[in-house]
C-alpha atoms as a PDB file:
ATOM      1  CA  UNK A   1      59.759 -47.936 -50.175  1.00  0.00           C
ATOM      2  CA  UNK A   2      61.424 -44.566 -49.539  1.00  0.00           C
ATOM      3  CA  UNK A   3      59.434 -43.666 -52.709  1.00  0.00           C
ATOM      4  CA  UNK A   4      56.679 -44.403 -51.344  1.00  0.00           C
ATOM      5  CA  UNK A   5      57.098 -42.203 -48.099  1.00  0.00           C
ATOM      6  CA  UNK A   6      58.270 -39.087 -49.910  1.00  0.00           C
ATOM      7  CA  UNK A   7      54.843 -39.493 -52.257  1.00  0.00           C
ATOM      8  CA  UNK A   8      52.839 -39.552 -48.973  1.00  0.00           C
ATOM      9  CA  UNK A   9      54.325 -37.311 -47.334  1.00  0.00           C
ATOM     10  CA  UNK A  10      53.932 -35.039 -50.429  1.00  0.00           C
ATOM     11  CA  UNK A  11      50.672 -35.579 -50.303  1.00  0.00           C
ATOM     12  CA  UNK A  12      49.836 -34.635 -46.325  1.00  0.00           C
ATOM     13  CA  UNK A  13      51.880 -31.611 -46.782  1.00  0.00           C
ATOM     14  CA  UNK A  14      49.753 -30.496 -49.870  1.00  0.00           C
ATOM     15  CA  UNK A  15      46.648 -31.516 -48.620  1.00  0.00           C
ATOM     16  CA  UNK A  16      47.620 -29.570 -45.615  1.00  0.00           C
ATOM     17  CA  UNK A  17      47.613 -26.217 -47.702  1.00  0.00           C
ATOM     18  CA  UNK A  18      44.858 -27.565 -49.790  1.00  0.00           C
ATOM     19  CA  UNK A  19      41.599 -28.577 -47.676  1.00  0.00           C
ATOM     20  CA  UNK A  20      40.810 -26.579 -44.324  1.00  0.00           C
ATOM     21  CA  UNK A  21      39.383 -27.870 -41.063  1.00  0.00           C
ATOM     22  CA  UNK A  22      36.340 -25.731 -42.210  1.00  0.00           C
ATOM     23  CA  UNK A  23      35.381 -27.936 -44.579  1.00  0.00           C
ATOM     24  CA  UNK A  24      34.820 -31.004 -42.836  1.00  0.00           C
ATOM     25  CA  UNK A  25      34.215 -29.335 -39.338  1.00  0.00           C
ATOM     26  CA  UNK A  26      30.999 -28.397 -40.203  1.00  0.00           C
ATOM     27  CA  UNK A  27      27.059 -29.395 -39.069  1.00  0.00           C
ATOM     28  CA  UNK A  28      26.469 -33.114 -40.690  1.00  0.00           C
ATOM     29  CA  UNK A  29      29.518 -34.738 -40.024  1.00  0.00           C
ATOM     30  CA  UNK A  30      29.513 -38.160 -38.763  1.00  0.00           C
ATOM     31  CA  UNK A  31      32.616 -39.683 -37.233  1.00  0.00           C
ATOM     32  CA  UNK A  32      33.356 -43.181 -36.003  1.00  0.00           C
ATOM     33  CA  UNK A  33      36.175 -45.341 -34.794  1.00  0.00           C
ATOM     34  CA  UNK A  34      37.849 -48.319 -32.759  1.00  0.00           C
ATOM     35  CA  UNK A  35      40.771 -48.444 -30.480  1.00  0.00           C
ATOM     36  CA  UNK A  36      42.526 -49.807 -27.849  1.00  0.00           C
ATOM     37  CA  UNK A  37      42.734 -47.663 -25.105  1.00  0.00           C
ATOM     38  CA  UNK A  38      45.024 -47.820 -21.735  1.00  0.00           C
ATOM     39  CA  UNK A  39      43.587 -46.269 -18.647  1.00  0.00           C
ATOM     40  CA  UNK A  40      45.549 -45.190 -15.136  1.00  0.00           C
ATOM     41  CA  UNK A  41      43.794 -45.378 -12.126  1.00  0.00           C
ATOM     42  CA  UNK A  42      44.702 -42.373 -10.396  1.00  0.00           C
ATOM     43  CA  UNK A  43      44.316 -43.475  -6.246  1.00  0.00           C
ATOM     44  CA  UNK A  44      46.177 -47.129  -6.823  1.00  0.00           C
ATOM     45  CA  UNK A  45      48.728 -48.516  -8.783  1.00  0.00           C
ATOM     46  CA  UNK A  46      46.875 -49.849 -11.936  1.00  0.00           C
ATOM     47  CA  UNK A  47      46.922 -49.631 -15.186  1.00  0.00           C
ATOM     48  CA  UNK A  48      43.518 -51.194 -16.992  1.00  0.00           C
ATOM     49  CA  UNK A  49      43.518 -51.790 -21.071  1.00  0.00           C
ATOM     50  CA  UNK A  50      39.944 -50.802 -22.853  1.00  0.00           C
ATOM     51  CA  UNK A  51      38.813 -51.623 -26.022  1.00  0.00           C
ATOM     52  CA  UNK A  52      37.157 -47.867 -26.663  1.00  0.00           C
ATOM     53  CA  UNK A  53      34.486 -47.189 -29.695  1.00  0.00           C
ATOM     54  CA  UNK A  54      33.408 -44.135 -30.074  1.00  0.00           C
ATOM     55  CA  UNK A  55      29.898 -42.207 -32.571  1.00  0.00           C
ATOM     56  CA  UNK A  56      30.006 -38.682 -33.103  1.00  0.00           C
ATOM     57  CA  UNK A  57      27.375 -36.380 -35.224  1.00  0.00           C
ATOM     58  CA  UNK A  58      27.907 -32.334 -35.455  1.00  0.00           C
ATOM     59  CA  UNK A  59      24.532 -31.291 -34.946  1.00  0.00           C
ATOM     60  CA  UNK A  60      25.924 -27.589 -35.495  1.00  0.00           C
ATOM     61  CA  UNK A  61      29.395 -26.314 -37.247  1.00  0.00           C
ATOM     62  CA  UNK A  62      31.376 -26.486 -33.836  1.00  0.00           C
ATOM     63  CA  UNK A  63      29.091 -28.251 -31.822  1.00  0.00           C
ATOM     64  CA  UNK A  64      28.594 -31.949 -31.610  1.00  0.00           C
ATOM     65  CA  UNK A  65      27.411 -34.834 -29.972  1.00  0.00           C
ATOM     66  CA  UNK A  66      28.929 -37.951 -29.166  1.00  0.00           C
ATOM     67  CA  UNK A  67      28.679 -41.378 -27.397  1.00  0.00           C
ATOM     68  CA  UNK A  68      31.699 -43.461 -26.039  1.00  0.00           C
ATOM     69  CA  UNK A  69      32.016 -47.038 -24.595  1.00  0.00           C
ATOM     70  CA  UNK A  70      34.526 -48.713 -22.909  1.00  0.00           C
ATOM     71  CA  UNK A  71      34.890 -52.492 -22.701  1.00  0.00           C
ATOM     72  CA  UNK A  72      37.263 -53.377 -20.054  1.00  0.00           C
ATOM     73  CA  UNK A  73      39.560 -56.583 -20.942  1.00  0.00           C
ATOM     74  CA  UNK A  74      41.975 -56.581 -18.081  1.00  0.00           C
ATOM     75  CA  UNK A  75      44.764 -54.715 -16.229  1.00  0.00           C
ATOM     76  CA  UNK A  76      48.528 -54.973 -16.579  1.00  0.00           C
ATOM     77  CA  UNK A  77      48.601 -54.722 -12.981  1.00  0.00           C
ATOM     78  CA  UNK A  78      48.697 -57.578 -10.643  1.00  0.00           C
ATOM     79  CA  UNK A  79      46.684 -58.437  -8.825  1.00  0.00           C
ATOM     80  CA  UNK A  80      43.638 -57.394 -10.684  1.00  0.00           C
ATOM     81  CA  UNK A  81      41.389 -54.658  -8.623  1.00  0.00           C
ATOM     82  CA  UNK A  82      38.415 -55.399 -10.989  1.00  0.00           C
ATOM     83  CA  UNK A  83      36.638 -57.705 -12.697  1.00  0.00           C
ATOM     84  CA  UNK A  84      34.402 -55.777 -14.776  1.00  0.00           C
ATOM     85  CA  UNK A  85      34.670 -51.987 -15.281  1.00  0.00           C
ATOM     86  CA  UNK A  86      32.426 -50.959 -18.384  1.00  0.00           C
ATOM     87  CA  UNK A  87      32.059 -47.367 -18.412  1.00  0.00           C
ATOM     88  CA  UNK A  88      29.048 -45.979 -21.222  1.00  0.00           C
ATOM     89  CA  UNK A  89      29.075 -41.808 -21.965  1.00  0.00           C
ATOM     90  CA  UNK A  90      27.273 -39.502 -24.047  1.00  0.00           C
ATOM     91  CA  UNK A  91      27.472 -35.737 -23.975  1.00  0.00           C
ATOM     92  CA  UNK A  92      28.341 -32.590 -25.883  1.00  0.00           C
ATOM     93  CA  UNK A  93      31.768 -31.392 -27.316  1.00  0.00           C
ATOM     94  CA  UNK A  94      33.270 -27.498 -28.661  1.00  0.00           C
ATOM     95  CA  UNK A  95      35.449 -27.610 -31.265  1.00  0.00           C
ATOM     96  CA  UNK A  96      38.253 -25.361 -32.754  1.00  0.00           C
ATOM     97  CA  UNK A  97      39.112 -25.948 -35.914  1.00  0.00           C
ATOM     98  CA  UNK A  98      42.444 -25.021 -37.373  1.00  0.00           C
ATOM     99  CA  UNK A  99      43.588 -25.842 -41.190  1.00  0.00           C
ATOM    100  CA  UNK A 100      43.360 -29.432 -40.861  1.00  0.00           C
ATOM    101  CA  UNK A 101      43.479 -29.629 -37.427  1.00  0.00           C
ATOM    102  CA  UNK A 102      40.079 -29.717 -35.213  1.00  0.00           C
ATOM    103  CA  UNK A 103      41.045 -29.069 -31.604  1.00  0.00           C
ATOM    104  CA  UNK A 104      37.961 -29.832 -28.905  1.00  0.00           C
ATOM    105  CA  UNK A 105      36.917 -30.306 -25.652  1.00  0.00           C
ATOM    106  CA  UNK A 106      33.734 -31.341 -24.187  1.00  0.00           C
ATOM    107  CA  UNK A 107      31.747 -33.595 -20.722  1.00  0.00           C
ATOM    108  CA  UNK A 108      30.286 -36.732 -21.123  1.00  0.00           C
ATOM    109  CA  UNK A 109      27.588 -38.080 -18.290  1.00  0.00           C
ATOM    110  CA  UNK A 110      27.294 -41.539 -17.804  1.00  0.00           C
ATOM    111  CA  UNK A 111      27.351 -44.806 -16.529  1.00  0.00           C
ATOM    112  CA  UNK A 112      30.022 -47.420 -14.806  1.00  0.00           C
ATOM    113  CA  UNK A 113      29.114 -50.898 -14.708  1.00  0.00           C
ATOM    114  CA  UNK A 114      31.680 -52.297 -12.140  1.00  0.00           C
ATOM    115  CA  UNK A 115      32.178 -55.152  -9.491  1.00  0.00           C
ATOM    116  CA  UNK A 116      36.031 -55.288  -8.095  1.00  0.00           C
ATOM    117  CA  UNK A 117      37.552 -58.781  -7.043  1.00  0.00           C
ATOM    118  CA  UNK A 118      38.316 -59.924  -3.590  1.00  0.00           C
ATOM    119  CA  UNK A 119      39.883 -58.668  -1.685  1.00  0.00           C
ATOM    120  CA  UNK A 120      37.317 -56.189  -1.860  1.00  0.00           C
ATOM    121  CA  UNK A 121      34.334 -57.884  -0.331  1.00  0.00           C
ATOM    122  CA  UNK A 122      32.925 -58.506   2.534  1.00  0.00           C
ATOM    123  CA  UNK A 123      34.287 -62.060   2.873  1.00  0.00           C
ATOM    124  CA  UNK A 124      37.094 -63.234   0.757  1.00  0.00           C
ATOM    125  CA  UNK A 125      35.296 -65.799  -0.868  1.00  0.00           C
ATOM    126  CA  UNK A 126      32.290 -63.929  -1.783  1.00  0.00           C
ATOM    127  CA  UNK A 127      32.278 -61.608  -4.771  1.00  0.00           C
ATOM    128  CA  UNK A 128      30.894 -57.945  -4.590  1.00  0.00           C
ATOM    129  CA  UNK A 129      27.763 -57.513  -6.657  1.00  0.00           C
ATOM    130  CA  UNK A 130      27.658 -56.098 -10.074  1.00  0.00           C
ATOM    131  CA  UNK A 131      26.435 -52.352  -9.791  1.00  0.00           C
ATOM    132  CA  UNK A 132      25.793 -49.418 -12.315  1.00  0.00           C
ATOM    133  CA  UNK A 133      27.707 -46.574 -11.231  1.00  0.00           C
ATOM    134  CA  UNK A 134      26.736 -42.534 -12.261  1.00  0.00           C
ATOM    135  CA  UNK A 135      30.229 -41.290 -13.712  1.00  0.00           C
ATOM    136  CA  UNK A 136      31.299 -38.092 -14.709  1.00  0.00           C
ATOM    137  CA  UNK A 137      34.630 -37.580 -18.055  1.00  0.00           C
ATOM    138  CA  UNK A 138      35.869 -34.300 -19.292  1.00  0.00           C
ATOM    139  CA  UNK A 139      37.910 -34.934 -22.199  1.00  0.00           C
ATOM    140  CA  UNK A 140      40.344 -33.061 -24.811  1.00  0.00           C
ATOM    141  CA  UNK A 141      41.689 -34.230 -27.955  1.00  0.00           C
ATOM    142  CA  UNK A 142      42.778 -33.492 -31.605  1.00  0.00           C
ATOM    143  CA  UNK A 143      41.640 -34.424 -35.044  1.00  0.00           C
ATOM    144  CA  UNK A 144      44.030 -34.398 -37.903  1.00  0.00           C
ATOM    145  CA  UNK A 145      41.765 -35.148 -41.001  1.00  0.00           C
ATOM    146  CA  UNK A 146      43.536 -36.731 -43.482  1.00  0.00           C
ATOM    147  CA  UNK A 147      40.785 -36.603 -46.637  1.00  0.00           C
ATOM    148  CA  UNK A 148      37.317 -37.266 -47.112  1.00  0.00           C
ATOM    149  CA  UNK A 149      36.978 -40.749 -45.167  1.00  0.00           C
ATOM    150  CA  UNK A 150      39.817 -40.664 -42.836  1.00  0.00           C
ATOM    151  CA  UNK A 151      41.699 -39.191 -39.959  1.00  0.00           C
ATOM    152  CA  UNK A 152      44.073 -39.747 -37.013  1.00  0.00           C
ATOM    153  CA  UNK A 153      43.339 -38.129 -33.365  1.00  0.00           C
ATOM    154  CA  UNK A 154      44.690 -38.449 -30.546  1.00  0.00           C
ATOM    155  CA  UNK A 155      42.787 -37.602 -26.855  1.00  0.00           C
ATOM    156  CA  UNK A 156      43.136 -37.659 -23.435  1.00  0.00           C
ATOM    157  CA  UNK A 157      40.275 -38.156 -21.066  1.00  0.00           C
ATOM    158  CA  UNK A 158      39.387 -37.995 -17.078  1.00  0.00           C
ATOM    159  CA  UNK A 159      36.468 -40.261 -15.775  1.00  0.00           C
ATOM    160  CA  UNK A 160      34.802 -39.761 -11.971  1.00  0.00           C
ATOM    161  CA  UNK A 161      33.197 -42.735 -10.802  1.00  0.00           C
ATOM    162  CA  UNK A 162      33.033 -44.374  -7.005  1.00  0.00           C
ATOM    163  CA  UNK A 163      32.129 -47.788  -6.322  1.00  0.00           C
ATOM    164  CA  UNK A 164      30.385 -47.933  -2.693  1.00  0.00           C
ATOM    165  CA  UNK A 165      29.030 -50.202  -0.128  1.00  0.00           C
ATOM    166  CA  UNK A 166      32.099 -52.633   0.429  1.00  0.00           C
ATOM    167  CA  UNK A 167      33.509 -53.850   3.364  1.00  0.00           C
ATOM    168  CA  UNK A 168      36.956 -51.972   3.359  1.00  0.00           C
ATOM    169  CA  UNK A 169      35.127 -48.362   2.360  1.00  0.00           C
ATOM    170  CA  UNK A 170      34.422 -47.328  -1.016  1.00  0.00           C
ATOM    171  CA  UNK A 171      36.823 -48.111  -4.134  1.00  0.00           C
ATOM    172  CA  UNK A 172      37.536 -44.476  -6.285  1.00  0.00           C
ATOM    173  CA  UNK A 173      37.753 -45.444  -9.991  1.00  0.00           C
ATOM    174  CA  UNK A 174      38.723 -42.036 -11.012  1.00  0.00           C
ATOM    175  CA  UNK A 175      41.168 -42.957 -14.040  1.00  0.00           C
ATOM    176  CA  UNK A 176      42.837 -41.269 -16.624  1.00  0.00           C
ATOM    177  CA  UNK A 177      42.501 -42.902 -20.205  1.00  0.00           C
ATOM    178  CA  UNK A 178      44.259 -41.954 -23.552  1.00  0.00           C
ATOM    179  CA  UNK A 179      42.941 -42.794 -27.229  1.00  0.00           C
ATOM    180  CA  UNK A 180      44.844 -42.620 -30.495  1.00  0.00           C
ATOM    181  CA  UNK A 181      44.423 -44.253 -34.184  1.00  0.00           C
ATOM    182  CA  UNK A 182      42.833 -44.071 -37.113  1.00  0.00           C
ATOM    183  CA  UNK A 183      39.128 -42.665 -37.203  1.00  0.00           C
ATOM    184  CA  UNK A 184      36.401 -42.804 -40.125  1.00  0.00           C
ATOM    185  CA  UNK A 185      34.087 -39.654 -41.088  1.00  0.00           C
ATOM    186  CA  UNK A 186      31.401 -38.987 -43.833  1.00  0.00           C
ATOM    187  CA  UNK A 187      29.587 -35.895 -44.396  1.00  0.00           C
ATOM    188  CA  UNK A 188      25.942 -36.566 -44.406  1.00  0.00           C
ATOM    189  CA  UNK A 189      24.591 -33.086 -45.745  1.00  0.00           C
ATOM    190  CA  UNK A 190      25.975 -31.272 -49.026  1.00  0.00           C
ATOM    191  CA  UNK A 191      27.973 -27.626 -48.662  1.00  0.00           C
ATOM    192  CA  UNK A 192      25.522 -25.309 -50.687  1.00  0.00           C
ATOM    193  CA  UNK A 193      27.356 -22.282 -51.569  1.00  0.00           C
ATOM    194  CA  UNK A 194      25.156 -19.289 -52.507  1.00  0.00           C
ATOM    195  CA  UNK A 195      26.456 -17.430 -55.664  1.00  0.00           C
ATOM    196  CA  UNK A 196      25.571 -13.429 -56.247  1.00  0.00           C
ATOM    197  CA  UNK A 197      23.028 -13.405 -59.082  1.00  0.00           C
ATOM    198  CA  UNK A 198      22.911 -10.526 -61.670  1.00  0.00           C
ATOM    199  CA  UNK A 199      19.692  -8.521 -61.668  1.00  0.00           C
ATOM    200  CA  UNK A 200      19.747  -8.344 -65.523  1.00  0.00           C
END
């Protein structure tokens, strides 16, 4: 087993020295993955689990677009504040790659889908309705590719969204979420490098 370790770590370390951001971090990348993600509500005392997938294709070398969803499958805290809380983004990401490391940041528009639980209604027995919210992220995160097909990263992300028209005043969702695990790339288009041709 400690064999085993010392081999991979061997390997990370040369790979490290080896293979440079550059050459994945480049136009035709396509990235995927699947995690479970926690989320903080930042005005109340709640802490929400997601189950977060996420598509990303580098139209340019340091520019790419990218799609997130959140499922929402409960809170830790109790009592629940909401029942559903689906939040769907798409938008456009910088990045700043370093050896293996790709650093970026970039905003996401989108939508909420939310209803909160009673409380939060206008009788107690009654359930709010089920609305689509606008919502705003910023995000920042890292990428450590690994080799061809994988990577780990690691993010941290903000999301705005306000859900209105309830008896006791509107409910902020504003929430902090954080990401981490194992992500999946392929590069779509080959690296053509152009070599100096003799004239004779």
């Amino acid at each position: 087993m400690i064999k085993r370790i010392l081999v991979f770590s061997l390997f990370l370390i040369v790979s490290t020295f080896t293979f440079g951001a550059d050459n994945f971090v480049r136009a035709g990348l396509l990235k995927t993955s699947l995690t479970i993600s926690p989320g903080y509500l930042l005005q109340r005392n709640c802490n929400n689990i997601y189950l977060n997938g996420e598509s990303e294709y580098f139209a340019e070398d340091r520019i790419s677009l990218r799609g997130d969803a959140f499922f929402y499958s409960g809170s830790q805290t109790k009592p629940e504040l909401m029942d559903i809380n689906h939040h769907v983004l798409f938008g456009v990401f910088y990045h700043f790659p370093c050896k293996q490391f790709d650093f970026y940041s970039g905003i996401q528009p989108g939508i909420t889908i939310a209803r909160p639980l009673p409380p939060f209604s206008y009788l107690d027995y009654v359930y709010p309705e089920t609305k689509a919210l606008p919502t705003l992220s910023v995000m920042t995160g890292v990428t450590f590719y690994l080799f061809d097909y994988f990577n780990f990263f690691a993010n941290v992300r903000y999301i705005h969204a306000k859900y209105l028209a309830v008896y006791y005043g509107p409910i902020p969702l504003d929430e902090l979420t954080i990401s981490a695990g194992l992500g999946l790339q392929i590069q779509t288009k080959r690296k053509f490098r152009i070599q100096a041709v003799p004239p004779f």
